[in-house]
C-alpha atoms as a PDB file:
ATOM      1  CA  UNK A   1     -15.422   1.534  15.424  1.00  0.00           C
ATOM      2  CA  UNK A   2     -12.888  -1.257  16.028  1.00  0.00           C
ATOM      3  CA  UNK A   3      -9.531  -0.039  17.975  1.00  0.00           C
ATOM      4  CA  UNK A   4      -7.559  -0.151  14.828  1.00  0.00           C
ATOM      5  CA  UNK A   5      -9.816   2.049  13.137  1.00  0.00           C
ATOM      6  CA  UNK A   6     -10.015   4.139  16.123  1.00  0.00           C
ATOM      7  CA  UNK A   7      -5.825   4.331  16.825  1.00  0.00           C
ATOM      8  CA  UNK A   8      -6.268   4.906  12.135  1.00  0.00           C
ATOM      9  CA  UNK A   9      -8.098   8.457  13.589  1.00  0.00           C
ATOM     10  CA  UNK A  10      -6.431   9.069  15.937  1.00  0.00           C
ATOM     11  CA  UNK A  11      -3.367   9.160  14.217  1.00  0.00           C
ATOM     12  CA  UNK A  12      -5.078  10.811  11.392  1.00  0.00           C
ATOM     13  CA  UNK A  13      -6.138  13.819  13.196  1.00  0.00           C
ATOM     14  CA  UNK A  14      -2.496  13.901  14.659  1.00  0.00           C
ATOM     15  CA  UNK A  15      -0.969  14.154  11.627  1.00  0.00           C
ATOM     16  CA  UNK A  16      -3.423  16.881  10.330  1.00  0.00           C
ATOM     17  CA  UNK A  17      -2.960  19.048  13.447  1.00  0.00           C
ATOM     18  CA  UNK A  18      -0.024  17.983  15.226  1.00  0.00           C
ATOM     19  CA  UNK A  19      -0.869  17.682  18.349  1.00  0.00           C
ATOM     20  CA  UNK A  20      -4.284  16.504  20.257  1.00  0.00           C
ATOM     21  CA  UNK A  21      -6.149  16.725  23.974  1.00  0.00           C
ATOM     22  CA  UNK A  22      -7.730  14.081  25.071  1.00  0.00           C
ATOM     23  CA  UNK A  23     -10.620  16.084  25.259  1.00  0.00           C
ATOM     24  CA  UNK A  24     -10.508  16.847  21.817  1.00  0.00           C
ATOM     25  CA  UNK A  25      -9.931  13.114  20.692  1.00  0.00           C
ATOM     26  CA  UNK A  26     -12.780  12.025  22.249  1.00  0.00           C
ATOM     27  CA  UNK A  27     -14.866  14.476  20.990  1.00  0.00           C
ATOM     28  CA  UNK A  28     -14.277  14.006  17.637  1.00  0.00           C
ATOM     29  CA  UNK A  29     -14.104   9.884  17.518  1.00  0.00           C
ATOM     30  CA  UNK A  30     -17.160   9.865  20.407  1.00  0.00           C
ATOM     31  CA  UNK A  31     -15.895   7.815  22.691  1.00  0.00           C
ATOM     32  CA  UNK A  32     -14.779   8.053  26.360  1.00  0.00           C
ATOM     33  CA  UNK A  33     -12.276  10.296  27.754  1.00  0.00           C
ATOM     34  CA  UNK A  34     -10.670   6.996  29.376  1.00  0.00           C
ATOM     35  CA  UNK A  35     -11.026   4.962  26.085  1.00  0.00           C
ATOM     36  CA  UNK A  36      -8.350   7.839  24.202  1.00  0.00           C
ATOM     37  CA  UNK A  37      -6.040   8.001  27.211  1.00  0.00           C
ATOM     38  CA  UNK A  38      -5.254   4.110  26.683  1.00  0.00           C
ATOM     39  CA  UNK A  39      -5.355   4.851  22.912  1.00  0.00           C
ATOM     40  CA  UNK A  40      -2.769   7.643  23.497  1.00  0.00           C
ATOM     41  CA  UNK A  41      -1.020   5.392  25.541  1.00  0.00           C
ATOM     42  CA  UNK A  42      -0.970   2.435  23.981  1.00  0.00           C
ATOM     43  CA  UNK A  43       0.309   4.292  20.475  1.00  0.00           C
ATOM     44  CA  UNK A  44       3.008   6.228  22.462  1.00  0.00           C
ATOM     45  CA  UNK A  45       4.373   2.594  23.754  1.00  0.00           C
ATOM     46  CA  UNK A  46       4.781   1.526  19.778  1.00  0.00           C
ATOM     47  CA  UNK A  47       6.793   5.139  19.246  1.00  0.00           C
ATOM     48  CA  UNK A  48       3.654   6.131  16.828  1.00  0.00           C
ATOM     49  CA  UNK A  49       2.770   9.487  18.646  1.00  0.00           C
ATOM     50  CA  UNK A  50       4.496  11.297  21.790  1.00  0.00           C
ATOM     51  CA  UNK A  51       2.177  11.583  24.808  1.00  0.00           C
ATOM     52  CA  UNK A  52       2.129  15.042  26.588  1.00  0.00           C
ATOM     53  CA  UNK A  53       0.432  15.938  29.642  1.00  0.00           C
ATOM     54  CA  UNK A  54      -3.584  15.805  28.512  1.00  0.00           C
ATOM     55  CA  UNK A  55      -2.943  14.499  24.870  1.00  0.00           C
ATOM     56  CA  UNK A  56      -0.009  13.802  22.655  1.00  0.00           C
ATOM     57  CA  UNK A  57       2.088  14.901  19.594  1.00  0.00           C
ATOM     58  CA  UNK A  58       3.064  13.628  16.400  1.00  0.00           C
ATOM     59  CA  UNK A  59       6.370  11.940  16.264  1.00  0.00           C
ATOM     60  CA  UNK A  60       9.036  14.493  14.597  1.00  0.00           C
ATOM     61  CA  UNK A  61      10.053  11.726  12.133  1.00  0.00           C
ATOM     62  CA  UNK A  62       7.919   9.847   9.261  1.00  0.00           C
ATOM     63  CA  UNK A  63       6.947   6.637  10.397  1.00  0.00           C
ATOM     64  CA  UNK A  64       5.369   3.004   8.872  1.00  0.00           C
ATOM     65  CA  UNK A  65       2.102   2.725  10.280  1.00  0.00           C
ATOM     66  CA  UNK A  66       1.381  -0.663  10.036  1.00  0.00           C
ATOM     67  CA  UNK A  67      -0.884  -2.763   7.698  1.00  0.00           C
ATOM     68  CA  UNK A  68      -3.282  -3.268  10.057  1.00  0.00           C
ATOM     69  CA  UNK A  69      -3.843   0.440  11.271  1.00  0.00           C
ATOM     70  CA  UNK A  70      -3.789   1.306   7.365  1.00  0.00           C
ATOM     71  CA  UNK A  71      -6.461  -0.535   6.228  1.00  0.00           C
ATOM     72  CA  UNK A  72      -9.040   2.296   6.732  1.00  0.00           C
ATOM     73  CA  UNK A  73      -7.536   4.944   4.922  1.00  0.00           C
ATOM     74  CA  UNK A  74      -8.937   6.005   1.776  1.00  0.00           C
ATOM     75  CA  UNK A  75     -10.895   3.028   1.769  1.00  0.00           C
ATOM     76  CA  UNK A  76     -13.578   3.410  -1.241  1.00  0.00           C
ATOM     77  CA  UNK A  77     -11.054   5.409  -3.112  1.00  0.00           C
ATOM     78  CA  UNK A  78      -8.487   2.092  -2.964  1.00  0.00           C
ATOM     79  CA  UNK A  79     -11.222  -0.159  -3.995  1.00  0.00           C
ATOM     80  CA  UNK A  80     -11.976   1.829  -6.895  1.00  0.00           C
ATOM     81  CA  UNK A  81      -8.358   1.948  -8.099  1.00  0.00           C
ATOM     82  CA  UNK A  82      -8.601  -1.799  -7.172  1.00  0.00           C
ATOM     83  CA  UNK A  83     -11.390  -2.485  -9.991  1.00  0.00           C
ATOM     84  CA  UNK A  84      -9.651  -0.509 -12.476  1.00  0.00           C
ATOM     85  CA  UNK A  85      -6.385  -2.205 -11.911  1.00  0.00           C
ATOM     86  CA  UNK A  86      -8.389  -5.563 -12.404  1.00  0.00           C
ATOM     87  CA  UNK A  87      -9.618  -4.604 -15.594  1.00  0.00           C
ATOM     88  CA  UNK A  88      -6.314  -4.610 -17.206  1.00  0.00           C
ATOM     89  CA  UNK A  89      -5.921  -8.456 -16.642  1.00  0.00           C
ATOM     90  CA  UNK A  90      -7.569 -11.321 -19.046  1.00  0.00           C
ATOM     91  CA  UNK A  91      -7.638 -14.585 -18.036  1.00  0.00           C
ATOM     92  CA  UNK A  92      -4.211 -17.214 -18.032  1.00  0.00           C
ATOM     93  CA  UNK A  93      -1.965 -14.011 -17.359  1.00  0.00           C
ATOM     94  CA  UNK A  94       1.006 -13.811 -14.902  1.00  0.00           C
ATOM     95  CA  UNK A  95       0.172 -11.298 -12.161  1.00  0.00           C
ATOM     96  CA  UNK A  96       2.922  -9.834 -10.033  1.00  0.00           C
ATOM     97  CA  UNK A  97       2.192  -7.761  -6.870  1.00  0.00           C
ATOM     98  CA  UNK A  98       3.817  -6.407  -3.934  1.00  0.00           C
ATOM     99  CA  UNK A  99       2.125  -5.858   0.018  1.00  0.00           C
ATOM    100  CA  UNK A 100       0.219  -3.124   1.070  1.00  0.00           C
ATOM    101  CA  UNK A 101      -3.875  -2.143   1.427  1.00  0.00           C
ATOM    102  CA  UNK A 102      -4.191  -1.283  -2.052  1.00  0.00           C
ATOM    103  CA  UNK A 103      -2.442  -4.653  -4.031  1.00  0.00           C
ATOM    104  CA  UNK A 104      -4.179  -6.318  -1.491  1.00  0.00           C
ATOM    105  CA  UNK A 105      -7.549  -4.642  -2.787  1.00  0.00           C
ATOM    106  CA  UNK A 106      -6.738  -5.502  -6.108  1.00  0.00           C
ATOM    107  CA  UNK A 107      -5.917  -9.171  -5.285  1.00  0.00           C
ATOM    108  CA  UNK A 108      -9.656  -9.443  -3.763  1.00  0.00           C
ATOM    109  CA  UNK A 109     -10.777  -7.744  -6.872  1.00  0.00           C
ATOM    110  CA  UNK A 110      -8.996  -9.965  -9.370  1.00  0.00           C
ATOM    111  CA  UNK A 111     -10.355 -13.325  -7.484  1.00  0.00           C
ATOM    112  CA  UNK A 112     -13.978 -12.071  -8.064  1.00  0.00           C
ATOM    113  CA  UNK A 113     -13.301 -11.029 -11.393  1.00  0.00           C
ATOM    114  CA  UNK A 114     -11.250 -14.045 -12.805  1.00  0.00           C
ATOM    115  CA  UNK A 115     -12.711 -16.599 -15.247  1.00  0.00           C
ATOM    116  CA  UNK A 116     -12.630 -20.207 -12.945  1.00  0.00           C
ATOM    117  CA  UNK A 117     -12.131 -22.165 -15.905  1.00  0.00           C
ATOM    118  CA  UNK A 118      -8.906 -20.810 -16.651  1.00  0.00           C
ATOM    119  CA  UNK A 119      -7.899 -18.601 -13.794  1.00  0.00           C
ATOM    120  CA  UNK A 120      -4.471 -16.546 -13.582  1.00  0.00           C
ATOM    121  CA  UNK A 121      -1.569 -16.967 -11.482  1.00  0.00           C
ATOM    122  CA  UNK A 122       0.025 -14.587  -8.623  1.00  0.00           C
ATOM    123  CA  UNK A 123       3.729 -13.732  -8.235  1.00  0.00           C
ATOM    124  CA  UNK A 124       3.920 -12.302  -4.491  1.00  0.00           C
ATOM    125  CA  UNK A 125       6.062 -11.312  -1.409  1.00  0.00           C
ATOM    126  CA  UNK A 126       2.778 -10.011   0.611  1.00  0.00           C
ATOM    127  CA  UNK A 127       1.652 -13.184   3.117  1.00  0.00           C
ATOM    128  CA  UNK A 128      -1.766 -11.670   3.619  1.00  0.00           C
ATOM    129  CA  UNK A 129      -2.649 -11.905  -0.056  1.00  0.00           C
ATOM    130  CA  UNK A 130      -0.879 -15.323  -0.416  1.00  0.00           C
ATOM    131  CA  UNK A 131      -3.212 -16.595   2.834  1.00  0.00           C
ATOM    132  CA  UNK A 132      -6.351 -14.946   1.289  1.00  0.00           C
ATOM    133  CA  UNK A 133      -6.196 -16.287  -2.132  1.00  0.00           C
ATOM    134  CA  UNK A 134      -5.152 -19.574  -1.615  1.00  0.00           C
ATOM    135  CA  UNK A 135      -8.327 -20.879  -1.170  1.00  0.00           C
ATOM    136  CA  UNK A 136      -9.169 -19.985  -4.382  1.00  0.00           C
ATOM    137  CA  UNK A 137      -9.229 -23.204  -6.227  1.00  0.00           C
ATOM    138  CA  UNK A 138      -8.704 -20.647 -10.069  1.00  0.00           C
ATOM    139  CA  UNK A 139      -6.103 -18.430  -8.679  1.00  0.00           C
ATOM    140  CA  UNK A 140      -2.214 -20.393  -8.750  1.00  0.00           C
ATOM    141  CA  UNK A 141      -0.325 -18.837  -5.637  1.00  0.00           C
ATOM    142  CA  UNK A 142       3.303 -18.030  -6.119  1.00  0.00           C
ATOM    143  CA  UNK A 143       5.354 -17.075  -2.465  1.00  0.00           C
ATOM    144  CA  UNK A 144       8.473 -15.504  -2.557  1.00  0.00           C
ATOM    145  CA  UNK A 145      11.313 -16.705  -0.103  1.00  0.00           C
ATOM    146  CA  UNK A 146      12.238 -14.436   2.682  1.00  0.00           C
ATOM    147  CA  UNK A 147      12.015 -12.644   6.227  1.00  0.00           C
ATOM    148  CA  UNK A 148       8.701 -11.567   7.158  1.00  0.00           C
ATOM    149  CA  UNK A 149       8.274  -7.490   7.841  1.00  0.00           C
ATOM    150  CA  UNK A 150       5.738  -7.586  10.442  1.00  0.00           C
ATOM    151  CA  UNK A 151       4.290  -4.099   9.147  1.00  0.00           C
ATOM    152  CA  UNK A 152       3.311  -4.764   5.518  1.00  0.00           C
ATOM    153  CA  UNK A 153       3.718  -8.621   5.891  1.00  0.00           C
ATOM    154  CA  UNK A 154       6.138  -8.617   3.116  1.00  0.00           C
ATOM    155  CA  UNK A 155       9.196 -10.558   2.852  1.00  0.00           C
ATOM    156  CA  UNK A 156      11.995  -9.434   2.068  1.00  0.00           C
ATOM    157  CA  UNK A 157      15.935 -10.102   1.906  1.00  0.00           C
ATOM    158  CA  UNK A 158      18.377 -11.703  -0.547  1.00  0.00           C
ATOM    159  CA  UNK A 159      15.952 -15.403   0.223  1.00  0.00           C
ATOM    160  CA  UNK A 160      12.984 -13.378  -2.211  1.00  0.00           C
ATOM    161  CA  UNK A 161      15.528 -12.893  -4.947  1.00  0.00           C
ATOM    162  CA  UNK A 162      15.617 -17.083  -5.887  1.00  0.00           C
ATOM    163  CA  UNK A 163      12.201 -17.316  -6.793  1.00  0.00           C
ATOM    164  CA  UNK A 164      12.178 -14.050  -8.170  1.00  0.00           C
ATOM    165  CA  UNK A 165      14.877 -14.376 -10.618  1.00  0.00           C
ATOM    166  CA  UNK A 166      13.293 -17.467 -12.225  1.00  0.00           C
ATOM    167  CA  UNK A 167       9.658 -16.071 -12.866  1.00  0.00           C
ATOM    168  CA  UNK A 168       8.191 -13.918 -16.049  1.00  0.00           C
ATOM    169  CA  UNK A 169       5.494 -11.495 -15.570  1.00  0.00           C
ATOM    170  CA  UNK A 170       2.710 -10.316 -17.876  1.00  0.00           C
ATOM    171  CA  UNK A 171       2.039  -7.434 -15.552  1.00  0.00           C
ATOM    172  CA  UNK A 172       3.182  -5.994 -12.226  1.00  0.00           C
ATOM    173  CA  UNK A 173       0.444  -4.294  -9.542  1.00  0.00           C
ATOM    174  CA  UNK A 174       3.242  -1.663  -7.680  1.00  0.00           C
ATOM    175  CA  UNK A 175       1.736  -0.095  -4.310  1.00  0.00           C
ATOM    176  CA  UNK A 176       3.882   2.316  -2.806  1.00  0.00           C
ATOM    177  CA  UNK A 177       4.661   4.952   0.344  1.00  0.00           C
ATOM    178  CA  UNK A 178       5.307   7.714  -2.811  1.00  0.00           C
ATOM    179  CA  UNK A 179       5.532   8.335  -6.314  1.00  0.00           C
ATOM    180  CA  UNK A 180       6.559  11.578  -7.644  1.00  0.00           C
ATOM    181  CA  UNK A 181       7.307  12.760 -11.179  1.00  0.00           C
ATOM    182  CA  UNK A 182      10.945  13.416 -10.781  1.00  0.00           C
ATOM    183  CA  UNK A 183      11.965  10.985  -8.190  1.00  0.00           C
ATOM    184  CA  UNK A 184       9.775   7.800  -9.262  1.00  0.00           C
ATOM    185  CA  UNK A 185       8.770   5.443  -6.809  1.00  0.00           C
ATOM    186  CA  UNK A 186       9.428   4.760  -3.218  1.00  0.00           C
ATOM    187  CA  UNK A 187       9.030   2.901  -0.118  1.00  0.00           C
ATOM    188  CA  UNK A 188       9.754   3.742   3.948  1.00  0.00           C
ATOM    189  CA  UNK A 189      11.872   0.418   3.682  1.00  0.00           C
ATOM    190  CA  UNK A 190      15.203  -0.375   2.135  1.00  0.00           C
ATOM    191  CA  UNK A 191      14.388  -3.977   1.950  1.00  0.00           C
ATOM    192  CA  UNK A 192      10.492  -3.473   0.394  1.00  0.00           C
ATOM    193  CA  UNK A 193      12.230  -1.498  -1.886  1.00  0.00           C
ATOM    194  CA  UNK A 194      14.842  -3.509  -3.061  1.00  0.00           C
ATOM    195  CA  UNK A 195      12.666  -6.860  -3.362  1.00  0.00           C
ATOM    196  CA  UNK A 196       9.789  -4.575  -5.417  1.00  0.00           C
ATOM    197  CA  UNK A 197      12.151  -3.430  -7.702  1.00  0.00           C
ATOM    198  CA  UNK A 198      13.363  -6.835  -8.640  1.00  0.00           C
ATOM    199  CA  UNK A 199       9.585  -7.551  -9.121  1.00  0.00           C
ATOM    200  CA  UNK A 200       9.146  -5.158 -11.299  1.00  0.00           C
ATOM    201  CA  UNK A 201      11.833  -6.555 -13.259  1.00  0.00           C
ATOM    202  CA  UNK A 202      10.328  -9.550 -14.169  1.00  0.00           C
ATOM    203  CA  UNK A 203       7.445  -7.732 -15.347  1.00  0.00           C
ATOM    204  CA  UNK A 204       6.276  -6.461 -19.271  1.00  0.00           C
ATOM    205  CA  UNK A 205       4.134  -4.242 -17.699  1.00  0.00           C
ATOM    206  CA  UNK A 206       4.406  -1.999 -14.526  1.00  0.00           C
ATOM    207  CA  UNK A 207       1.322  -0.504 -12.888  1.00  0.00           C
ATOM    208  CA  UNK A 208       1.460   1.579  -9.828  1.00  0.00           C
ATOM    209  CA  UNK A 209      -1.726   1.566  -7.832  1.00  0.00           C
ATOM    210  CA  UNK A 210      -1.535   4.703  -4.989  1.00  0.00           C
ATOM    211  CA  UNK A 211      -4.436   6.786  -3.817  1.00  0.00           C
ATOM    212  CA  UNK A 212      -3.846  10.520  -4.208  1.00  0.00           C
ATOM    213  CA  UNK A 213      -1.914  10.613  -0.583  1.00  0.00           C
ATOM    214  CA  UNK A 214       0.838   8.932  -2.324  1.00  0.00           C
ATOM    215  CA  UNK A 215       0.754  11.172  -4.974  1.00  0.00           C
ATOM    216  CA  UNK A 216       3.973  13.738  -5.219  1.00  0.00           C
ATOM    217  CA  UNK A 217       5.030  12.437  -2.103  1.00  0.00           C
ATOM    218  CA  UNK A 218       8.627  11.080  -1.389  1.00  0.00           C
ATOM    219  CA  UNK A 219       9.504   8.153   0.753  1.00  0.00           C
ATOM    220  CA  UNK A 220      13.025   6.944   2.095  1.00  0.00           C
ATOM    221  CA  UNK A 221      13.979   4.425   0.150  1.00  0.00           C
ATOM    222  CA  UNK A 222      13.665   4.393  -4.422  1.00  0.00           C
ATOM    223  CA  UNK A 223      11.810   1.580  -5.556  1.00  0.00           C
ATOM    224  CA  UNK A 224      12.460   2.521  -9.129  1.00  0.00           C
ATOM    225  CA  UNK A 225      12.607   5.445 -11.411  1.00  0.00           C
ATOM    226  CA  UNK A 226       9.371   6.609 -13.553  1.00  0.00           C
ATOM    227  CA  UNK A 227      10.606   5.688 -16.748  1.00  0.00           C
ATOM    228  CA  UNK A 228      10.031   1.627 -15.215  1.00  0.00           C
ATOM    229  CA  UNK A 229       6.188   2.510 -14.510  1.00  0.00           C
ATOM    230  CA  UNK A 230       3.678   2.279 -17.421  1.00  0.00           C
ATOM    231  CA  UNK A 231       0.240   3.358 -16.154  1.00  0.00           C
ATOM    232  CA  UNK A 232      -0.642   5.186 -12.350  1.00  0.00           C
ATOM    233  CA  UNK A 233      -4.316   4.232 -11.435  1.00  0.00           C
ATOM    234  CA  UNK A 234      -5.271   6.738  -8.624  1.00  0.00           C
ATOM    235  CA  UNK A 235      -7.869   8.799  -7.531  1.00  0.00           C
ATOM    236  CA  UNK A 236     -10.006  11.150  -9.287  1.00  0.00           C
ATOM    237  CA  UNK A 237      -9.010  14.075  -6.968  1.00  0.00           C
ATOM    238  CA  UNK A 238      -5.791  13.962  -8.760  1.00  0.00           C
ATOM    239  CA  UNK A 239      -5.344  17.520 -10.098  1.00  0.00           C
ATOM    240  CA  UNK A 240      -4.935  17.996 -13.880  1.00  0.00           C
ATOM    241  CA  UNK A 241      -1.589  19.661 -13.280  1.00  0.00           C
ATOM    242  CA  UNK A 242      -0.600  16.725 -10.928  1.00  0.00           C
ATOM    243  CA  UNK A 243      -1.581  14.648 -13.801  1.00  0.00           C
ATOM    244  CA  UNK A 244       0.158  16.315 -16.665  1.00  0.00           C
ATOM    245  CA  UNK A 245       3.942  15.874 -14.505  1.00  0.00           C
ATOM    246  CA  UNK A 246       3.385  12.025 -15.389  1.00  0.00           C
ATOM    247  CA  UNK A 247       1.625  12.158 -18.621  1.00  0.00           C
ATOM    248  CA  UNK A 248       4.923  14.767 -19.555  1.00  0.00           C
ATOM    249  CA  UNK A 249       6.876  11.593 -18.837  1.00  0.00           C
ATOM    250  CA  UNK A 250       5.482   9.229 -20.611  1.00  0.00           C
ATOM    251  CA  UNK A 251       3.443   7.424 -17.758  1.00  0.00           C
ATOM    252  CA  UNK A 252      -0.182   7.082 -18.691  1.00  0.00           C
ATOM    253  CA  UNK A 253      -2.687   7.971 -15.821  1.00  0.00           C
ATOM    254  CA  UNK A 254      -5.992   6.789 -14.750  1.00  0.00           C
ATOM    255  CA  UNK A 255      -8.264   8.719 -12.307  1.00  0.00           C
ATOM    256  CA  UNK A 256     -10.777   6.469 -10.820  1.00  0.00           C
END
């Protein structure tokens, strides 16, 4: 287990029962007593948990973890959503796509997936999935301007709003902190928010890709309202009542 995965646990378990021994840390991630002391520190130092005498707490506000302590969540569930959301593209179309582990899962899947004679093209403020794909020789890479947000390595800021404004898009991959069936879609970030809601914008067709975690949760910021979003691809745990809130409004829903 690499530390991020580890500190992904950690934080985890803290979030599921509030507060954690060291003891009990290192029981359940088997590892040294001395290896989740410097974990517990280390976190505490970034404001992610409180340390207490033996252990440590979960910070009494909502935080965002970033990317890089993310990617472990929900993993197989994300790349499933990620192959579903792939499907919906054919070959020459216009993708748009904001950060996050999932749009970045469904960036990997689309480069597997697309046709290297004709290829697609990718509208994006997420540097991590304009670094990975432009290698690809069939995928045309398409950066937004703006400041970099070092935890979702997104930019953002009025500079993302010039390239923005001039683009079309066939369809638009939406990952986001929440989506609920009354207030829409949100984000932790004002900025993220504001610069995926222009994205969306630009785009015919609006899919939201969120793993069931997401799911009737509510983040800080709006993103957009549900009557924007088209289709939710998340996971099959969804319940059928959790579904039917959606479906009610007109979103369609796929459980993967």
């Amino acid at each position: 287990m690499s530390r991020y995965e580890r500190w992904n646990a950690i934080l985890e378990l803290l979030s599921q029962e509030g507060r954690l021994s060291v003891e009990q840390a290192a029981e359940a991630l088997v590892v040294s007593t001395a290896t989740i002391r410097r974990d517990f520190d280390q976190l505490a130092q970034q404001q992610m948990l409180m340390r207490t005498r033996g252990g440590a707490v979960a910070q009494s506000v909502s935080y965002d973890l970033p990317l890089r302590y993310k990617t472990a969540r929900h993993a197989g569930e994300k790349q499933r959503i990620a192959e579903a959301a792939a499907g919906l593209v054919t070959p020459g179309t216009i993708v748009g796509m904001n950060g996050g582990t999932t749009t970045s899962e469904v960036a990997r899947a689309l480069a597997v997936r697309a046709d290297p004679e004709i290829g697609f093209t990718i509208v994006t403020n997420a540097l991590n999935i304009a670094a990975e794909l432009t290698v690809r020789q069939h995928v045309k890479i398409v950066l937004t301007g703006g400041v970099a947000r070092p935890q979702s390595y997104e930019l953002i800021g009025p500079l993302a709003s010039g390239v923005l404004e001039q683009v079309t898009l066939d369809i638009a991959f939406l990952g986001v902190d929440g989506i609920d069936a009354e207030a829409g879609a949100s984000a932790h970030h004002e900025g993220e928010a504001s610069v995926n809601n222009l994205l969306i914008s630009r785009a015919a067709q609006v899919v939201v890709v969120a793993d069931t975690s997401k799911v009737g949760r509510r983040a800080f910021a709006r993103i957009c309202p549900l009557g924007a979003i088209g289709t939710l691809i998340t996971g099959e745990a969804l319940s059928d009542e959790a579904a039917a809130r959606f479906t009610d409004a007109g979103v369609k829903v796929i459980r993967v």
